[in-house]
C-alpha atoms as a PDB file:
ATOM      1  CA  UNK A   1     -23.582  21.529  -0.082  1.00  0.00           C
ATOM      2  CA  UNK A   2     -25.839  20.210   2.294  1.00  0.00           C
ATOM      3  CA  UNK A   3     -24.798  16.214   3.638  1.00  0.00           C
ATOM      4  CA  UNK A   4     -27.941  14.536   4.757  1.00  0.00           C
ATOM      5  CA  UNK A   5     -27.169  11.999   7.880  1.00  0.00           C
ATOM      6  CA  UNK A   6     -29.233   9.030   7.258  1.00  0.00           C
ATOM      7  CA  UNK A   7     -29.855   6.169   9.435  1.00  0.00           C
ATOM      8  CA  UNK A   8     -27.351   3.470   7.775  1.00  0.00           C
ATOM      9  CA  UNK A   9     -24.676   5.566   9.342  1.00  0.00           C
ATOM     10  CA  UNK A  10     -25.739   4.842  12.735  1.00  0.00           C
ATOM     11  CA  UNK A  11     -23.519   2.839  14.771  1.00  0.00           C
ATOM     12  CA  UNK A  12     -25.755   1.952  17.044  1.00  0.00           C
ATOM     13  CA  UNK A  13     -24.356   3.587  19.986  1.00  0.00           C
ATOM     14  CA  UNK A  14     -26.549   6.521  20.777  1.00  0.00           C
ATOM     15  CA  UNK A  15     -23.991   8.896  21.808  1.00  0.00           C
ATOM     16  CA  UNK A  16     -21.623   8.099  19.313  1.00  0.00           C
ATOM     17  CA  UNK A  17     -24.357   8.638  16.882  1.00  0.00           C
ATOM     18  CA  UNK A  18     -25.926  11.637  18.523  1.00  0.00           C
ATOM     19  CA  UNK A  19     -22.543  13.120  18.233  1.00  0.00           C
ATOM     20  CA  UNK A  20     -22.304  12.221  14.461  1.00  0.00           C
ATOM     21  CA  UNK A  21     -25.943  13.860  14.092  1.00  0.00           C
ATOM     22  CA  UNK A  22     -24.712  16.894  15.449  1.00  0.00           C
ATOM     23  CA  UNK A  23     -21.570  17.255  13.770  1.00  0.00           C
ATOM     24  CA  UNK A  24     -23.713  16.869  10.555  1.00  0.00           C
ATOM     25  CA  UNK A  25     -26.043  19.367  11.550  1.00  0.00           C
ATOM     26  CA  UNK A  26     -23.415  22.086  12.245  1.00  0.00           C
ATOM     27  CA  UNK A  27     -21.930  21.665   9.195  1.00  0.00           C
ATOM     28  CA  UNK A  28     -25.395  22.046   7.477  1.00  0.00           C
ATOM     29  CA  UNK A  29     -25.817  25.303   9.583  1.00  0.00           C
ATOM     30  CA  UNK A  30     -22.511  26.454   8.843  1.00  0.00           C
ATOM     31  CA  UNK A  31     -22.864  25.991   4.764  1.00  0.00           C
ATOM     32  CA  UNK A  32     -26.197  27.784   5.207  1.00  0.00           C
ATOM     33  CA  UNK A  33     -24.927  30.669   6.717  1.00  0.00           C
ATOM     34  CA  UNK A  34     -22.352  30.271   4.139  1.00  0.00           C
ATOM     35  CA  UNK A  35     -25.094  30.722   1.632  1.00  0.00           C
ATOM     36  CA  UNK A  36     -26.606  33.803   3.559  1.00  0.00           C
ATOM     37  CA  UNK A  37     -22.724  35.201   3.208  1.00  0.00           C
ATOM     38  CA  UNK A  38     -22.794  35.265   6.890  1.00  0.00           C
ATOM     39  CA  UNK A  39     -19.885  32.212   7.065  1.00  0.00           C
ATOM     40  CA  UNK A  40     -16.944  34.149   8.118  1.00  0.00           C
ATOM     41  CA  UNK A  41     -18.952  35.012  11.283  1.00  0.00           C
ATOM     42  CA  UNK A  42     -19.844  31.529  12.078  1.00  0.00           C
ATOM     43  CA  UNK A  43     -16.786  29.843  10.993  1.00  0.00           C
ATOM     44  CA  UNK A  44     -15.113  30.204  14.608  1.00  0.00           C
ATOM     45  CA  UNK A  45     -17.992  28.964  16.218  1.00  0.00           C
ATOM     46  CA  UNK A  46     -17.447  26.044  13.876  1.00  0.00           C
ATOM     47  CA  UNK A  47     -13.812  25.383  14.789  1.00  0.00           C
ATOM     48  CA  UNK A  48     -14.671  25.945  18.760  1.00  0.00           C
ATOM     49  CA  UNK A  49     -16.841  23.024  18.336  1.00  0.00           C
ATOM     50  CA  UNK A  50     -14.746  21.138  16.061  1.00  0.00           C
ATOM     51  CA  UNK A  51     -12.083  21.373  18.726  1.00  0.00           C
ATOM     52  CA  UNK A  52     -14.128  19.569  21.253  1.00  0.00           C
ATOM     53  CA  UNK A  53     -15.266  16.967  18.754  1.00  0.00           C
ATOM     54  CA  UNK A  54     -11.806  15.908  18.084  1.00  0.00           C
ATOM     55  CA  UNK A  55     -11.118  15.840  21.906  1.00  0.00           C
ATOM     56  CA  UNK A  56     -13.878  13.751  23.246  1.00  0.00           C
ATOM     57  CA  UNK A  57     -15.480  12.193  20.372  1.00  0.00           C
ATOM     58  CA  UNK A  58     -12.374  10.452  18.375  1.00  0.00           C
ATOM     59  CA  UNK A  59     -11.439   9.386  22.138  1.00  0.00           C
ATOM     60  CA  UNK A  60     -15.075   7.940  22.919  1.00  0.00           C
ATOM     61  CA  UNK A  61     -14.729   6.092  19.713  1.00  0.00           C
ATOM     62  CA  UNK A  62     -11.286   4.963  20.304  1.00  0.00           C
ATOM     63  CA  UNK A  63     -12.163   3.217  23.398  1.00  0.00           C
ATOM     64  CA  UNK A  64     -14.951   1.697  21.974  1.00  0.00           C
ATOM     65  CA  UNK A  65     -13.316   0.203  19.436  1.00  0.00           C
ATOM     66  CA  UNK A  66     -10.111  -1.326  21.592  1.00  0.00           C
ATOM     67  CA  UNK A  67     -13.077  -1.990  24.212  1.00  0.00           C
ATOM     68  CA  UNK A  68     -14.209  -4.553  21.233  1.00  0.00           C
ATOM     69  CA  UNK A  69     -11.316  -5.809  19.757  1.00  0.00           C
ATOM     70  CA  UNK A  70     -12.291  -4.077  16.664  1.00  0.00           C
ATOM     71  CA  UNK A  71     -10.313  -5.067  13.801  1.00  0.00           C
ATOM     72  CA  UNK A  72      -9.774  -2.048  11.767  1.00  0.00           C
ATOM     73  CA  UNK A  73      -8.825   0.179  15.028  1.00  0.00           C
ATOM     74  CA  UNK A  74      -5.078   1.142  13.659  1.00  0.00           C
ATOM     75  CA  UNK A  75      -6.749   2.172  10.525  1.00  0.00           C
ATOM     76  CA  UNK A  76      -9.768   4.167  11.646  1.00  0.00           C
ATOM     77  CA  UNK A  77      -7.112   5.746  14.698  1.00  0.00           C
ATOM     78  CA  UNK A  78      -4.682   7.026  11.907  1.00  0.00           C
ATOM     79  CA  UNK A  79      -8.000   8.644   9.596  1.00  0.00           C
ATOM     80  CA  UNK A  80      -8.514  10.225  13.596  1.00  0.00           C
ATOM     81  CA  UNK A  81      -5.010  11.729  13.298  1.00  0.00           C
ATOM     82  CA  UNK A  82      -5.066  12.952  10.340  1.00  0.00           C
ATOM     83  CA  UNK A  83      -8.131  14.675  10.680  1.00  0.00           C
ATOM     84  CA  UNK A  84      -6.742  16.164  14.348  1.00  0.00           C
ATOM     85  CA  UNK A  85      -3.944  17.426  12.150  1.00  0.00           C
ATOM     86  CA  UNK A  86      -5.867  18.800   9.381  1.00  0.00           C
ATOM     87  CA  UNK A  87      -7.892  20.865  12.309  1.00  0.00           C
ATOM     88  CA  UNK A  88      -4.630  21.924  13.669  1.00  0.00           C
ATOM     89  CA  UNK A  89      -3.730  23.810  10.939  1.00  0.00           C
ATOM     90  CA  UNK A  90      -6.941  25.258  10.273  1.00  0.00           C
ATOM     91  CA  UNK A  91      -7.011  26.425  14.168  1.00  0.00           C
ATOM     92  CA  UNK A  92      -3.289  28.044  13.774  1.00  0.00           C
ATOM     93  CA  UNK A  93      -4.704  29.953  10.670  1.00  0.00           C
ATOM     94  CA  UNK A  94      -7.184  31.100  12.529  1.00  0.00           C
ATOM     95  CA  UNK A  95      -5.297  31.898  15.719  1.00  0.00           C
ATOM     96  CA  UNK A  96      -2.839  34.050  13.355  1.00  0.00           C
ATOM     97  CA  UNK A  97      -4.801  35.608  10.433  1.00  0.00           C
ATOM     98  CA  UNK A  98      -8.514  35.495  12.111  1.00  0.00           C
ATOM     99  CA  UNK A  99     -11.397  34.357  10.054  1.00  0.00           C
ATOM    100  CA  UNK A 100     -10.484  34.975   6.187  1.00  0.00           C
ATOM    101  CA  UNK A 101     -11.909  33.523   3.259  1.00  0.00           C
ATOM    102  CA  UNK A 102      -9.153  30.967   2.332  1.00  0.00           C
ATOM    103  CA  UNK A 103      -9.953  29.843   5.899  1.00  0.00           C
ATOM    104  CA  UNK A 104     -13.507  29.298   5.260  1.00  0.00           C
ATOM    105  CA  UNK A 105     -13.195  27.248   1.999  1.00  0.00           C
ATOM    106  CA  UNK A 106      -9.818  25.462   3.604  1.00  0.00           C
ATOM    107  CA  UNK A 107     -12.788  24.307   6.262  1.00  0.00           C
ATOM    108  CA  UNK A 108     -15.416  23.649   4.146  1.00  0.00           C
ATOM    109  CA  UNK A 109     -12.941  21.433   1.554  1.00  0.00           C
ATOM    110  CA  UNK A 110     -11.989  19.513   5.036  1.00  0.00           C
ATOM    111  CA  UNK A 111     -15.440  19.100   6.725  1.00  0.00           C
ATOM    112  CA  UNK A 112     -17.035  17.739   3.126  1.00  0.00           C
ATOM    113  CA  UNK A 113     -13.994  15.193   3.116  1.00  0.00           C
ATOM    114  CA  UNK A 114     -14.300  14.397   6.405  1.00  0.00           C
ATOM    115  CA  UNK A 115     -18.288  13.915   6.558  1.00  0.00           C
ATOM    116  CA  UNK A 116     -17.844  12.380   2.805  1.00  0.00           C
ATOM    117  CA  UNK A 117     -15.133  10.069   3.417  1.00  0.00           C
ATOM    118  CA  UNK A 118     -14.654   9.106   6.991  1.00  0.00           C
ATOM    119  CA  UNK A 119     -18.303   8.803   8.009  1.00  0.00           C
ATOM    120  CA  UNK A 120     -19.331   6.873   4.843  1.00  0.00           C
ATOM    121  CA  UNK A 121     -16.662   4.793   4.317  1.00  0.00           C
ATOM    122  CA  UNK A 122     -14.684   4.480   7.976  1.00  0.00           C
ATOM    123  CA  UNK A 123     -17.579   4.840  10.172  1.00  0.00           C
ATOM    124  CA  UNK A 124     -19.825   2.440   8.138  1.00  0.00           C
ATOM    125  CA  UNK A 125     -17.080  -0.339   8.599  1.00  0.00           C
ATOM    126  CA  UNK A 126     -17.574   0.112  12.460  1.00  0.00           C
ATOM    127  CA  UNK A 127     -21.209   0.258  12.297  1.00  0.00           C
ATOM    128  CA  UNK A 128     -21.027  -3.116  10.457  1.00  0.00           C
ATOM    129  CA  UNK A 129     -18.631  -4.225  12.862  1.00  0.00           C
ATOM    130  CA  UNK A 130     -20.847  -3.418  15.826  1.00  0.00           C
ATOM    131  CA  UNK A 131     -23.744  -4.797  14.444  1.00  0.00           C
ATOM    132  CA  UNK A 132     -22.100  -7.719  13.235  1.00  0.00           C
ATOM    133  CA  UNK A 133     -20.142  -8.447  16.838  1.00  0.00           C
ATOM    134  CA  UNK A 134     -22.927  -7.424  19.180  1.00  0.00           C
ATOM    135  CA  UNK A 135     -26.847  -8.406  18.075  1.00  0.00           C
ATOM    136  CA  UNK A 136     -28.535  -6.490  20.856  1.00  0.00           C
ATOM    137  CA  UNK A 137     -27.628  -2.886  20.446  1.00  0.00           C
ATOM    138  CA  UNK A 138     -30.109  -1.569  22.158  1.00  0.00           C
ATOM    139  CA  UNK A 139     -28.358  -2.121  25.637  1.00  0.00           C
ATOM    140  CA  UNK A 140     -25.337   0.809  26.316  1.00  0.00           C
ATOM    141  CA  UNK A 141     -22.049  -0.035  24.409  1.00  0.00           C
ATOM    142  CA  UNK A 142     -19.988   2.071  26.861  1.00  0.00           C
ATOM    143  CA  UNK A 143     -21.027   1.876  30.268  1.00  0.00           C
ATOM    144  CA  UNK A 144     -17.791   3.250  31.455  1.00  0.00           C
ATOM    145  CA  UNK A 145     -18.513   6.887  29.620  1.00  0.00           C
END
């Protein structure tokens, strides 16, 4: 299942949504190697880089958010959580029973939540937010990062 990242996603923040881009286009490289039936071997290389994501992103996007007084920070930090949590478990799995296939569908079941729900529905709220609270988003939005 490829997920297509399309501009009405964009938050306006370019490395917010750079990083969004890329997440979206490892997935997409992951699910094709899935198709090739080469996804076991690239399904660590997916959870190395989903371990950074959860690090730096959620924590760039955190601080933009409390930077703004955004009003739906509680609820978009908890959907951060969860997610952290939901990685967690898939890293333990794969620290203790190396790359299986119930691993790789237990990632692909989370990633196509995450990219389906949170993105869409979560992330869209911020974008509207963003554009709604600051006009002129072509000037940096974190000039601290």
């Amino acid at each position: 299942m490829v997920i297509v990242w399309n501009e009405a996603l964009a938050t306006g923040n370019e490395e917010i949504d750079n990083q969004h881009q890329e997440m979206f286009r490892r997935f997409n490289n992951f699910q094709s190697a899935c198709k090739q039936g080469k996804g076991l071997d690239e399904l660590s290389n997916l959870l190395t880089y989903l371990g950074e994501y959860v690090r730096s992103h959620f924590a760039l996007e955190e601080r933009l958010q409390i930077d703004h007084d955004y009003p739906g920070y509680q609820k978009h930090k908890e959907e951060h959580d969860g997610f952290i949590c939901t990685f967690r478990k898939l890293e333990d799995q794969l620290d203790t029973k190396g790359t299986t296939p119930t691993l790789l569908i237990q990632t692909n079941t989370a990633m196509v939540n995450w990219l389906t729900r949170h993105f869409t529905w979560t992330d869209k709220d911020l974008a509207n937010f963003l554009h709604t609270a600051m006009p002129d988003l072509q000037r940096p939005l974190l000039d601290d990062f």
